[in-house]
PDB file of N, CA and C in Angstrom:
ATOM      1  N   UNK A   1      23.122 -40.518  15.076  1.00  0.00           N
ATOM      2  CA  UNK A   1      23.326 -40.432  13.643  1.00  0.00           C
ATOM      3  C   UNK A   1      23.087 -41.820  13.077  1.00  0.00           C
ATOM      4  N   UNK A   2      22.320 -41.731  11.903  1.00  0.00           N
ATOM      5  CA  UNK A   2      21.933 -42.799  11.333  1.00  0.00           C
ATOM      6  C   UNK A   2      23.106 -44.092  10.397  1.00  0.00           C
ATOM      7  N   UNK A   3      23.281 -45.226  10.332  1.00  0.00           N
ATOM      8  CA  UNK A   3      24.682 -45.549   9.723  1.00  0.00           C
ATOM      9  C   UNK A   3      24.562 -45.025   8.654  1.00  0.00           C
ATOM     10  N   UNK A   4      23.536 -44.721   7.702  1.00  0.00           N
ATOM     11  CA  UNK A   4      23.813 -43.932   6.337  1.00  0.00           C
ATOM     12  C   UNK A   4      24.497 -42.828   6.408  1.00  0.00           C
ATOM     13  N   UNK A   5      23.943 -41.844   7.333  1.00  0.00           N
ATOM     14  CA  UNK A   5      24.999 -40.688   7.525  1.00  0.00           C
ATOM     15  C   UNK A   5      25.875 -40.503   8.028  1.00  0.00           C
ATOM     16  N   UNK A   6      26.243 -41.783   8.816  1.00  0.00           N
ATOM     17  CA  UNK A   6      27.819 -42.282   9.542  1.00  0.00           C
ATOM     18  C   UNK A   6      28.530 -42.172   8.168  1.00  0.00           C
ATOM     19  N   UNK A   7      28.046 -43.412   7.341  1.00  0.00           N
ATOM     20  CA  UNK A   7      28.641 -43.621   6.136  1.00  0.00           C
ATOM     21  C   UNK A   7      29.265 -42.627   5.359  1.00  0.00           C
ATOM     22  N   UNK A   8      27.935 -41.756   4.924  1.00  0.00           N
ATOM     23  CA  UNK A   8      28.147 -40.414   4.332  1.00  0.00           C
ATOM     24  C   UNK A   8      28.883 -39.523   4.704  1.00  0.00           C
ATOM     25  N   UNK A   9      29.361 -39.382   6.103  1.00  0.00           N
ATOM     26  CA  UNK A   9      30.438 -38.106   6.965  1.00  0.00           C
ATOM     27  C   UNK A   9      31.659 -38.712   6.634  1.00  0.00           C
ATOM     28  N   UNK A  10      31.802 -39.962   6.653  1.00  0.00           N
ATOM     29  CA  UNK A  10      33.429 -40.640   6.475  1.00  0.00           C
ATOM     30  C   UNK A  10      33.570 -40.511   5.124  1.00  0.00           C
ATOM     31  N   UNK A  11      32.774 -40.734   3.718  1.00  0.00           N
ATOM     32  CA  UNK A  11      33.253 -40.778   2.975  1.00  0.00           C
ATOM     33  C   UNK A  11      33.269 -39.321   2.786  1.00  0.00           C
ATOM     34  N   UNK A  12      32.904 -38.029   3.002  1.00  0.00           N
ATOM     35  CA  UNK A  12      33.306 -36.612   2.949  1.00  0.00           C
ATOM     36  C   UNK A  12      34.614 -36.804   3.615  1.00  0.00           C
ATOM     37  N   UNK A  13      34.760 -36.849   4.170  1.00  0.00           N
ATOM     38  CA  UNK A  13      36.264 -36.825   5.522  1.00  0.00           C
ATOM     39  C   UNK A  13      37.156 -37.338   4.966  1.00  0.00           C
ATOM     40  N   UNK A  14      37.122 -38.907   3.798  1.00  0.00           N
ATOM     41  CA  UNK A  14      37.976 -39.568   3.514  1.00  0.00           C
ATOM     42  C   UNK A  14      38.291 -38.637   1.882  1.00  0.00           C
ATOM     43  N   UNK A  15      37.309 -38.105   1.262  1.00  0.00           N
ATOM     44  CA  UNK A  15      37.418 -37.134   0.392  1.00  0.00           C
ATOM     45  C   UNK A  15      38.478 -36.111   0.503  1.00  0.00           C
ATOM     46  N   UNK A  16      38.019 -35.481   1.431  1.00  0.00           N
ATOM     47  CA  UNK A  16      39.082 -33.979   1.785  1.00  0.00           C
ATOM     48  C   UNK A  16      40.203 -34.452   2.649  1.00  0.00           C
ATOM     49  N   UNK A  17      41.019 -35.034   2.234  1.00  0.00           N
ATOM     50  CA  UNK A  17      41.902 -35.524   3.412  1.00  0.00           C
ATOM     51  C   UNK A  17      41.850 -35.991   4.839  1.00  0.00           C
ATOM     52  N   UNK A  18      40.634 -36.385   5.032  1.00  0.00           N
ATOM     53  CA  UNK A  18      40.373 -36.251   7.030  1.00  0.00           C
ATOM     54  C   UNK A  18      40.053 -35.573   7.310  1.00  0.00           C
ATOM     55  N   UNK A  19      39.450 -33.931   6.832  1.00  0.00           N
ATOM     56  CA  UNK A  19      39.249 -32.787   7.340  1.00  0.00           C
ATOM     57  C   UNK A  19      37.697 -32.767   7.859  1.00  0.00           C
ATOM     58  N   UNK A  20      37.261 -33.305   7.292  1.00  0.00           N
ATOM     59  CA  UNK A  20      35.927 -33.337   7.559  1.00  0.00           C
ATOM     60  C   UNK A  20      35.124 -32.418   7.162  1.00  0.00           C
ATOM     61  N   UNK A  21      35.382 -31.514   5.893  1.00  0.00           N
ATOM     62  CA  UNK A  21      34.293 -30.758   5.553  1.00  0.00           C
ATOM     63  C   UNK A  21      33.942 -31.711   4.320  1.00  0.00           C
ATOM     64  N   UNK A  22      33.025 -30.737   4.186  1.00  0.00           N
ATOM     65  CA  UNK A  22      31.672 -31.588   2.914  1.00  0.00           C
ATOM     66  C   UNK A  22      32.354 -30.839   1.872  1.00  0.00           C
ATOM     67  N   UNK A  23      32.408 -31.442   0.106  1.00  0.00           N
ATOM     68  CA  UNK A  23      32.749 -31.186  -0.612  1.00  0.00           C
ATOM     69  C   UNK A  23      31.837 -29.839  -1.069  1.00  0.00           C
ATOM     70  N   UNK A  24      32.654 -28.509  -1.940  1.00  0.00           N
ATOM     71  CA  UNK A  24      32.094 -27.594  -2.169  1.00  0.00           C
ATOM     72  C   UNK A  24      31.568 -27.083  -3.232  1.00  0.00           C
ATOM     73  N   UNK A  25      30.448 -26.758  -3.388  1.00  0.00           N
ATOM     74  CA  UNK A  25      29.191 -26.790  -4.901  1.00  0.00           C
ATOM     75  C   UNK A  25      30.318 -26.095  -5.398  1.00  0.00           C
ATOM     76  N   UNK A  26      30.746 -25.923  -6.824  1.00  0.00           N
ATOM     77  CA  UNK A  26      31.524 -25.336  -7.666  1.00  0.00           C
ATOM     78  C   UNK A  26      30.197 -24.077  -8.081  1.00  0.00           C
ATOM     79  N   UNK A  27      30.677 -23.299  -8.918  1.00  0.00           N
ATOM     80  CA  UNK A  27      29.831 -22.215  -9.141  1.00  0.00           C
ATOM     81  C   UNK A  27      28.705 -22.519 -10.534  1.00  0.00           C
ATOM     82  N   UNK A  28      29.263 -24.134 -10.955  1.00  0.00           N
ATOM     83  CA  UNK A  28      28.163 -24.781 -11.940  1.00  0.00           C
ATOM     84  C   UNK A  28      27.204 -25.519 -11.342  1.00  0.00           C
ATOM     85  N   UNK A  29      27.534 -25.437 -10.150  1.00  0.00           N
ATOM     86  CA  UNK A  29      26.744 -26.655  -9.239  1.00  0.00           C
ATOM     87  C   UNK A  29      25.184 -25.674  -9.056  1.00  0.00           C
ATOM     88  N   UNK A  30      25.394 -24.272  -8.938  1.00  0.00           N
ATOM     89  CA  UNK A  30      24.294 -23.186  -8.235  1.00  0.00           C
ATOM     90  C   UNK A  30      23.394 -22.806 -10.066  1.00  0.00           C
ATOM     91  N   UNK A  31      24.216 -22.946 -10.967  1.00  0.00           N
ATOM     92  CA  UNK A  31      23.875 -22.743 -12.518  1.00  0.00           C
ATOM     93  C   UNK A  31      22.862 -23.629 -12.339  1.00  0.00           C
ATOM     94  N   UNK A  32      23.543 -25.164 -12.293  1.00  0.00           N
ATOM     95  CA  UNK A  32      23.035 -26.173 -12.783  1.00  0.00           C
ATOM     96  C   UNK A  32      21.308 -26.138 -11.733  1.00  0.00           C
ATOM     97  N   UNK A  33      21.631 -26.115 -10.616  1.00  0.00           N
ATOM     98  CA  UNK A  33      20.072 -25.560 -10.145  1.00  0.00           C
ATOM     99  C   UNK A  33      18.910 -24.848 -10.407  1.00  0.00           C
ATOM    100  N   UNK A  34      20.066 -23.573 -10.688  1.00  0.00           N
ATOM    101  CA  UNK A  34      19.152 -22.148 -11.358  1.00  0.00           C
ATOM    102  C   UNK A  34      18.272 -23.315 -12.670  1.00  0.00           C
ATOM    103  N   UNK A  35      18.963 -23.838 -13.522  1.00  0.00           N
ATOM    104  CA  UNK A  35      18.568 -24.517 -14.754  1.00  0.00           C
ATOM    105  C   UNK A  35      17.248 -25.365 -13.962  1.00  0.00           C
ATOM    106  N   UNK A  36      17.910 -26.380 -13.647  1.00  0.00           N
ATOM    107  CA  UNK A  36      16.839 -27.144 -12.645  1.00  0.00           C
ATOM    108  C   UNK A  36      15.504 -26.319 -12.617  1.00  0.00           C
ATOM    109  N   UNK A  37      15.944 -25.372 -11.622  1.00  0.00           N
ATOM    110  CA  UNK A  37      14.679 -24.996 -11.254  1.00  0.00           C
ATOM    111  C   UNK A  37      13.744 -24.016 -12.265  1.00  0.00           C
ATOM    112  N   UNK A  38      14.210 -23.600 -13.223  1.00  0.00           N
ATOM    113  CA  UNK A  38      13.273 -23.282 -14.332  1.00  0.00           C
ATOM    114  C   UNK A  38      12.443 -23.772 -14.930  1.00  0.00           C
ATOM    115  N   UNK A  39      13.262 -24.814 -15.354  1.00  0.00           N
ATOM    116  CA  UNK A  39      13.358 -26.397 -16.157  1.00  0.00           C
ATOM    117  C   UNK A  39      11.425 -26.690 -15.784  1.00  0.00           C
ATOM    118  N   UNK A  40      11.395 -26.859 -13.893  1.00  0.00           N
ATOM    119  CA  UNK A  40      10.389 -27.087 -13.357  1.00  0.00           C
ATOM    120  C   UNK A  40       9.184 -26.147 -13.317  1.00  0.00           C
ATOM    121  N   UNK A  41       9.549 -25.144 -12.840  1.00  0.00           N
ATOM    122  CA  UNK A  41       8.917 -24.104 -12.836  1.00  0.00           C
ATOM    123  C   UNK A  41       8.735 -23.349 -13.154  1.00  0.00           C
ATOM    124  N   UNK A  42       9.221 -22.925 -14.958  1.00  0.00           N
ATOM    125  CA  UNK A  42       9.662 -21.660 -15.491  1.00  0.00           C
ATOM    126  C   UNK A  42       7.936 -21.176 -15.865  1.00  0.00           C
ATOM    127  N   UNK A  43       6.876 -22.519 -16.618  1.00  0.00           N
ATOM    128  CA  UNK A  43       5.734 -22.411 -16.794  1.00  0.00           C
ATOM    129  C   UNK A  43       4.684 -21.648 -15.604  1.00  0.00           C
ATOM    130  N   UNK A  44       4.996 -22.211 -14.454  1.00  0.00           N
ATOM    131  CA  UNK A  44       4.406 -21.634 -13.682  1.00  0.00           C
ATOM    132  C   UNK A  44       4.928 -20.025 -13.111  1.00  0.00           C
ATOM    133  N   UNK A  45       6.088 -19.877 -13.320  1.00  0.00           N
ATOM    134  CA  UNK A  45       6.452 -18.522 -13.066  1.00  0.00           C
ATOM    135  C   UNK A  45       6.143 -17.887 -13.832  1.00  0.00           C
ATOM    136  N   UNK A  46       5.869 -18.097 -15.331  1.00  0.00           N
ATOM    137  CA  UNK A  46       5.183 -16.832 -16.114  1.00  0.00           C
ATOM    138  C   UNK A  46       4.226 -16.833 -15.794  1.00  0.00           C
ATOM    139  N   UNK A  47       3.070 -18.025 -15.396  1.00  0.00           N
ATOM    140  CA  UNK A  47       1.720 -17.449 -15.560  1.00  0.00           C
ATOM    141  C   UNK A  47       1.630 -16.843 -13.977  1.00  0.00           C
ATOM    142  N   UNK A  48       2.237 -16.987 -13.068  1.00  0.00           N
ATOM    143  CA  UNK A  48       1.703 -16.109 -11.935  1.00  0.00           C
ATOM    144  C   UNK A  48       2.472 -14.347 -12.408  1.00  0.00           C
ATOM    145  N   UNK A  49       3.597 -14.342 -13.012  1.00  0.00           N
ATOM    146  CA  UNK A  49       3.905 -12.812 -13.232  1.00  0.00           C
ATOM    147  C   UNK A  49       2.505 -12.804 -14.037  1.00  0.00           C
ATOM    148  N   UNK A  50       1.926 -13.397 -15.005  1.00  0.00           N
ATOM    149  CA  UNK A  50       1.230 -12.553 -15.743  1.00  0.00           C
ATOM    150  C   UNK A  50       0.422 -12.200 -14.954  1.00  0.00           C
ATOM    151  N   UNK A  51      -0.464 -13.462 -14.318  1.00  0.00           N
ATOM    152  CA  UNK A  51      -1.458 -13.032 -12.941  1.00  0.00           C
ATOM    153  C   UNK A  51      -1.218 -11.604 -12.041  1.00  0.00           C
ATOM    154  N   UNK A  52      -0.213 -12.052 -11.781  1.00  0.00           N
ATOM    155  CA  UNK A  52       0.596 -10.927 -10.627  1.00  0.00           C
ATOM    156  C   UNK A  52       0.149  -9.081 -11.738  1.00  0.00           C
ATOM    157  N   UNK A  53       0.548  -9.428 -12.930  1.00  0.00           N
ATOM    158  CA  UNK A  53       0.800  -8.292 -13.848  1.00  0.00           C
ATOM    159  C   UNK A  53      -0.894  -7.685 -13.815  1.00  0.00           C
ATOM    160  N   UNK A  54      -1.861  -8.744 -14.482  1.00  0.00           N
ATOM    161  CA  UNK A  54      -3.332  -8.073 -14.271  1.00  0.00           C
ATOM    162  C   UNK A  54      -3.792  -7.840 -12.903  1.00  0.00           C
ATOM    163  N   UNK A  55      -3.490  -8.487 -12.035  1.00  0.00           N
ATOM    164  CA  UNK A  55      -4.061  -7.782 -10.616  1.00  0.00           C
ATOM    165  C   UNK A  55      -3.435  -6.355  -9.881  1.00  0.00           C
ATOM    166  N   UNK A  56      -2.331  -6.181 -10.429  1.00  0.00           N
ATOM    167  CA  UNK A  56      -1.591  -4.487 -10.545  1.00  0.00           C
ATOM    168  C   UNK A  56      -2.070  -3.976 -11.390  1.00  0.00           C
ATOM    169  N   UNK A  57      -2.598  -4.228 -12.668  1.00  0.00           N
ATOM    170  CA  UNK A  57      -2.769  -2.998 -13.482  1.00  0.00           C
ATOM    171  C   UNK A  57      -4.422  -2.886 -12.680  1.00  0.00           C
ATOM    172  N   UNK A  58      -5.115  -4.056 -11.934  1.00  0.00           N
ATOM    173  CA  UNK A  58      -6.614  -3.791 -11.852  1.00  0.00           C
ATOM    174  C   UNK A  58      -6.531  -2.870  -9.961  1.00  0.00           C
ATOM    175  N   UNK A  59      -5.834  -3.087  -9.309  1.00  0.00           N
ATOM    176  CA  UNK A  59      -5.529  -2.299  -8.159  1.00  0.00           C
ATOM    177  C   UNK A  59      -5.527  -0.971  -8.285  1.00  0.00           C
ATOM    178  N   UNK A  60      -4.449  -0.485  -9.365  1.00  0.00           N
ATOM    179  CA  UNK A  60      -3.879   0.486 -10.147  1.00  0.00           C
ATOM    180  C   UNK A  60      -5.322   1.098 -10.473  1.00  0.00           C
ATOM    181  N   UNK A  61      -5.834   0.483 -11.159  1.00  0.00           N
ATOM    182  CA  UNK A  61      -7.209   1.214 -11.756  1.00  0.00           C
ATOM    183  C   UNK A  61      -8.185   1.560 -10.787  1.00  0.00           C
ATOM    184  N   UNK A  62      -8.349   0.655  -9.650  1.00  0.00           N
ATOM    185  CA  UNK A  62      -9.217   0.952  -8.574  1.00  0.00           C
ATOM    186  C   UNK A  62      -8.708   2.298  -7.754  1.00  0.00           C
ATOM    187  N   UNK A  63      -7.369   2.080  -7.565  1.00  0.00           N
ATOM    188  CA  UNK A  63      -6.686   3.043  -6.664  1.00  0.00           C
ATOM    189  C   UNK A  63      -6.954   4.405  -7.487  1.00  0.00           C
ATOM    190  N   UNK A  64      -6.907   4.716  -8.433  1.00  0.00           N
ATOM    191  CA  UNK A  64      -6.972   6.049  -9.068  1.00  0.00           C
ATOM    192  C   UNK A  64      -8.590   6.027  -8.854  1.00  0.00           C
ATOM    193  N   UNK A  65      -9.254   5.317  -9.140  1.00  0.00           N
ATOM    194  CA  UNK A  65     -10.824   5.624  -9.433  1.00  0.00           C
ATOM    195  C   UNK A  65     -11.327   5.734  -7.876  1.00  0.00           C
ATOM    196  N   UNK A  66     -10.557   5.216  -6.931  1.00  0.00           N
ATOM    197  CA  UNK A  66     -10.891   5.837  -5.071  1.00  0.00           C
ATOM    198  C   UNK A  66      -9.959   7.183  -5.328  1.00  0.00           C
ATOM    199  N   UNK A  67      -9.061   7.403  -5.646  1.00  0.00           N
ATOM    200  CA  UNK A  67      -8.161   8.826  -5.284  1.00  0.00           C
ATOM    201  C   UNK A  67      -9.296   9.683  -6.089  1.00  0.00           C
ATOM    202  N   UNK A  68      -9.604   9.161  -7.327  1.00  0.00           N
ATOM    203  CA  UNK A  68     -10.413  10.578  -8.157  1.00  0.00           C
ATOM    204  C   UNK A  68     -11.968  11.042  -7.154  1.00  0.00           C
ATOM    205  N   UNK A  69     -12.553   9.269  -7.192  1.00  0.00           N
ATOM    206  CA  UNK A  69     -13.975   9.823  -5.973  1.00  0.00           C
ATOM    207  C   UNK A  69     -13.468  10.504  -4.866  1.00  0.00           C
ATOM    208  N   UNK A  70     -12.565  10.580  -4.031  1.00  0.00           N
ATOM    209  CA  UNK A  70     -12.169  11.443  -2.866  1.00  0.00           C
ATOM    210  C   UNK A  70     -11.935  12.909  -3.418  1.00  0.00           C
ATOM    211  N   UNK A  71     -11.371  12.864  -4.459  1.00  0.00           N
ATOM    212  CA  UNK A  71     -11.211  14.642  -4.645  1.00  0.00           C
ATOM    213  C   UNK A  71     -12.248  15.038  -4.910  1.00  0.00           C
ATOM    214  N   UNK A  72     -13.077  14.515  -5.691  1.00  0.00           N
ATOM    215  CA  UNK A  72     -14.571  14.677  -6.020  1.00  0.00           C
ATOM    216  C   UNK A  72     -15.240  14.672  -4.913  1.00  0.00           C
ATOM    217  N   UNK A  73     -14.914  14.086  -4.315  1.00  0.00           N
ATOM    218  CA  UNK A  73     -15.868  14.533  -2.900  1.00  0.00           C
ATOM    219  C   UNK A  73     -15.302  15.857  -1.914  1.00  0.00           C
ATOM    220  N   UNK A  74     -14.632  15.845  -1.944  1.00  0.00           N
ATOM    221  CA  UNK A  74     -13.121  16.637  -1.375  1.00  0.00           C
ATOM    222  C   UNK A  74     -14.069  18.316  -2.129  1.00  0.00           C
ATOM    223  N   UNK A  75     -14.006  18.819  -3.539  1.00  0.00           N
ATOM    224  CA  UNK A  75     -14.282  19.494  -4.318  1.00  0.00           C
ATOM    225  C   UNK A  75     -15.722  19.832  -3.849  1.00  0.00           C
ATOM    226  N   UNK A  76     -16.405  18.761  -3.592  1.00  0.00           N
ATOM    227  CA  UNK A  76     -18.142  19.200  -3.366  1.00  0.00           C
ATOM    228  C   UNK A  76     -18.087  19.370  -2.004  1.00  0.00           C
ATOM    229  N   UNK A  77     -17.427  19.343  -1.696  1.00  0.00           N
ATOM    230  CA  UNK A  77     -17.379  19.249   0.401  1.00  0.00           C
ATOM    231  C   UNK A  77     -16.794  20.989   0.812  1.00  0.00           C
ATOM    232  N   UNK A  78     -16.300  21.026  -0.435  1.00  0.00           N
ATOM    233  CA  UNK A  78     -15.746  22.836  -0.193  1.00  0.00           C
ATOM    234  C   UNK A  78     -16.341  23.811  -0.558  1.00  0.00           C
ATOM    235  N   UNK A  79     -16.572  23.403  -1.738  1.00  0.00           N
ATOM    236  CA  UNK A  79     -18.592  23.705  -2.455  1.00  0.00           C
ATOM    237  C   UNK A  79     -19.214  24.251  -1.272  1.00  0.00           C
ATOM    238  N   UNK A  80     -19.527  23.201  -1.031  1.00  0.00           N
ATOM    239  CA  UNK A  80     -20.883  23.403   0.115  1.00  0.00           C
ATOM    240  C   UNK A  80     -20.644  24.319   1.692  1.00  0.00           C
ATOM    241  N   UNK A  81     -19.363  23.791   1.901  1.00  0.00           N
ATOM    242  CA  UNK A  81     -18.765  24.542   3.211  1.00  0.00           C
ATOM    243  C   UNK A  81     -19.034  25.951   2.753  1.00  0.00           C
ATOM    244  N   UNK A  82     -18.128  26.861   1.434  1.00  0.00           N
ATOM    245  CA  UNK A  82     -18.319  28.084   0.901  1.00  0.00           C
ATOM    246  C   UNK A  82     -19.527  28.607   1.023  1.00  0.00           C
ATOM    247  N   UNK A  83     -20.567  27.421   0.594  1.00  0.00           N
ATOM    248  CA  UNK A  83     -21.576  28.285   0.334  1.00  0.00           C
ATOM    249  C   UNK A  83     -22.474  28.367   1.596  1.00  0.00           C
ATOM    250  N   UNK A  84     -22.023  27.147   2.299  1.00  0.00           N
ATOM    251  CA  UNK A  84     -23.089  27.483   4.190  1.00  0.00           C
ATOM    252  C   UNK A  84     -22.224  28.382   4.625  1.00  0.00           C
ATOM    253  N   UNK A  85     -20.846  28.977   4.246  1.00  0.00           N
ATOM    254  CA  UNK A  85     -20.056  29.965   4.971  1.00  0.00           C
ATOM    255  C   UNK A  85     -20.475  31.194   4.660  1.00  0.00           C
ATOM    256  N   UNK A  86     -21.176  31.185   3.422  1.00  0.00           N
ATOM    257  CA  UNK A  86     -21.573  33.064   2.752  1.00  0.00           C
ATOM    258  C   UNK A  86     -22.925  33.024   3.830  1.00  0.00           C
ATOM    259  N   UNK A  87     -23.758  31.425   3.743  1.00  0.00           N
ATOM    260  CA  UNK A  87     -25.372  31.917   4.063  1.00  0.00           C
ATOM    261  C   UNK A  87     -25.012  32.425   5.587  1.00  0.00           C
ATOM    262  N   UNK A  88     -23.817  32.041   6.233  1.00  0.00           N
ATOM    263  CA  UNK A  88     -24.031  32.212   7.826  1.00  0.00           C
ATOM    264  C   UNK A  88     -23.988  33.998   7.829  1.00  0.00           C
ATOM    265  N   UNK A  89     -22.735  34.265   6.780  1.00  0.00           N
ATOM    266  CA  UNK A  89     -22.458  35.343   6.858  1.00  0.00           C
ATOM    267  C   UNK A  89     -23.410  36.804   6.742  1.00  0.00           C
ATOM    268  N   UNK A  90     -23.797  36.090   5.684  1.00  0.00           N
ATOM    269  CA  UNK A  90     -25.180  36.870   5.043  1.00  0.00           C
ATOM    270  C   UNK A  90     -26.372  37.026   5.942  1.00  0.00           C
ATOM    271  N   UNK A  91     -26.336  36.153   7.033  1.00  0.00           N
ATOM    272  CA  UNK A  91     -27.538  35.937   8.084  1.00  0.00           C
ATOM    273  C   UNK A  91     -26.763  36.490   9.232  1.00  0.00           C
ATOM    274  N   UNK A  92     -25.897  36.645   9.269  1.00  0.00           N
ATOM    275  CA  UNK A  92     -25.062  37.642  10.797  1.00  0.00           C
ATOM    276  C   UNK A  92     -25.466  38.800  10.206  1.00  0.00           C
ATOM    277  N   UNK A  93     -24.802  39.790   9.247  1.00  0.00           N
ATOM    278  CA  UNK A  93     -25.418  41.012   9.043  1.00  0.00           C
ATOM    279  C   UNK A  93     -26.970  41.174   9.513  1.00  0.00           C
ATOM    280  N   UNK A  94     -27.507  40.252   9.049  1.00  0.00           N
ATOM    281  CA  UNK A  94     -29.045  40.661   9.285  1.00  0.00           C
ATOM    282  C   UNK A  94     -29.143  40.703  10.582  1.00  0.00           C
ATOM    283  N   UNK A  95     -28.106  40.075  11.144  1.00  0.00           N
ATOM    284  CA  UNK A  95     -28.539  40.113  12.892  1.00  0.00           C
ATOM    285  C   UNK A  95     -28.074  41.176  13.535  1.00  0.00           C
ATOM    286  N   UNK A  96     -26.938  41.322  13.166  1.00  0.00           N
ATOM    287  CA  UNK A  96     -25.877  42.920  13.625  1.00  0.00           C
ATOM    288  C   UNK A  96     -27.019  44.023  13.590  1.00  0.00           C
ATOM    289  N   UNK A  97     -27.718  44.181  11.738  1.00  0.00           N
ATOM    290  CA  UNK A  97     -28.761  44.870  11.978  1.00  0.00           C
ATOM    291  C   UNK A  97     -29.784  44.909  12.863  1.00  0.00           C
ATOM    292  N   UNK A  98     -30.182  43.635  13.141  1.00  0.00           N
ATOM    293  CA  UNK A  98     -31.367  43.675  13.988  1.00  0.00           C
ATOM    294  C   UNK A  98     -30.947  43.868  15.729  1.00  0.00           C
ATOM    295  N   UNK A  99     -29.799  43.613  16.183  1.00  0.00           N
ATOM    296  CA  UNK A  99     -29.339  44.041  17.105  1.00  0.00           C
ATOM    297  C   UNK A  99     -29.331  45.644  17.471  1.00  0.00           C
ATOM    298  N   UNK A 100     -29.001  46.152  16.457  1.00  0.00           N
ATOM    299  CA  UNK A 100     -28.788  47.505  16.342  1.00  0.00           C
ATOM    300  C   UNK A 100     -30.050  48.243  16.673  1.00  0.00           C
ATOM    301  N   UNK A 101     -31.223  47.931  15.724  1.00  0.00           N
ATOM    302  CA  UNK A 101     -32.373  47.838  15.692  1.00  0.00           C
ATOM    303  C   UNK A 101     -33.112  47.819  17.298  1.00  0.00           C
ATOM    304  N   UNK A 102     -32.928  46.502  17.627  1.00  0.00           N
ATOM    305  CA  UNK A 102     -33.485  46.817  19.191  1.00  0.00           C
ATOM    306  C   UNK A 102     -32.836  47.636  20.282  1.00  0.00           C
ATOM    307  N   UNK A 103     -31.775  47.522  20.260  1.00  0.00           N
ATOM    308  CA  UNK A 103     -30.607  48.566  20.803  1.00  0.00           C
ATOM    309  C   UNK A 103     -31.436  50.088  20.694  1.00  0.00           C
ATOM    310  N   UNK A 104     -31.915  50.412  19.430  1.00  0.00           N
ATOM    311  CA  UNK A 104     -32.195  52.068  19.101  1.00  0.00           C
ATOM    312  C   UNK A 104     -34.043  51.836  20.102  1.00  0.00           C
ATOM    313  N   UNK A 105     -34.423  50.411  20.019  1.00  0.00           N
ATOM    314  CA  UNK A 105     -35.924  50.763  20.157  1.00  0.00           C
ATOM    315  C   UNK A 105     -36.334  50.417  21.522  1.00  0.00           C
ATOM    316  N   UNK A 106     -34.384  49.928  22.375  1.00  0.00           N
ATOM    317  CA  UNK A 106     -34.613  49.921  23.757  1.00  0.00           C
ATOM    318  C   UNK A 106     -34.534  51.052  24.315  1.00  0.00           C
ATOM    319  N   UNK A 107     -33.699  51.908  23.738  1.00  0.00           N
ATOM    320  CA  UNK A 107     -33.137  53.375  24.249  1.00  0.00           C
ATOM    321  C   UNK A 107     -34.367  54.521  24.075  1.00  0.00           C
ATOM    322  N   UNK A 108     -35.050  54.262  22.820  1.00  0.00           N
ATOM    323  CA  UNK A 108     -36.660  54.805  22.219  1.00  0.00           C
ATOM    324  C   UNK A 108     -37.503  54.799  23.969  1.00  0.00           C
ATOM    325  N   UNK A 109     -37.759  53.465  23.885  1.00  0.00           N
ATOM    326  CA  UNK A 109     -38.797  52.862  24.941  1.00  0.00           C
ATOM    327  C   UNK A 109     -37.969  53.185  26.613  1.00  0.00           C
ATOM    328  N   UNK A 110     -36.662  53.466  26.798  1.00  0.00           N
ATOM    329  CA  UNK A 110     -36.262  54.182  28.099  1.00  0.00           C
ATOM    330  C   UNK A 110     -36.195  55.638  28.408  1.00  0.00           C
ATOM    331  N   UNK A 111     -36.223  55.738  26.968  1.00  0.00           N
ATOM    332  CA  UNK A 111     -36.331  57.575  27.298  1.00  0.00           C
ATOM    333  C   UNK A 111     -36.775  58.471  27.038  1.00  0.00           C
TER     334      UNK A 111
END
């Protein structure tokens, strides 16, 4: 320990009776900071909330304009599934028929 803070522990100690604790911030002592530290930085704390404030509302705007392109894609992606789901469908009948079809013109040609 340095003699300054030799110094400094005895005169706490000689403060509180010998006890040796450090004297205790009163509840103006944590005010008087809060003040302090505004005092210093209150300028710079508004302009980063404001900062802080336009880069949320511009996230905000991006985030909806990706959620809206996904449903939009989402919407044309079901579109299209529906409609390759009718053409498959529409092209099995034709096959059922044509199954059927050779079926009658194998049985034709065996007997």
């Amino acid at each position: 320990m340095s003699a300054r803070q030799n110094t400094k522990t005895n005169q706490n100690t000689e403060a509180n009776g010998g006890r040796g604790e450090t004297p205790a911030v009163g509840s103006n002592g944590g005010d008087n900071v809060d003040k302090i530290r505004e005092l210093l930085f209150g300028e710079q704390m508004v302009g980063y909330e404001a900062r802080f404030k336009t880069l949320e509302a511009k996230l905000t705007a991006e985030i909806e304009s990706m959620r809206q392109a996904v449903e939009d894609g989402l919407a044309e992606l079901r579109t299209h599934l529906e409609k390759r789901a009718d053409e498959v469908e529409d092209a099995s009948v034709a096959r059922a028929d044509l199954a059927d079809s050779l079926e009658k013109l194998a049985a034709k040609l065996r007997g």
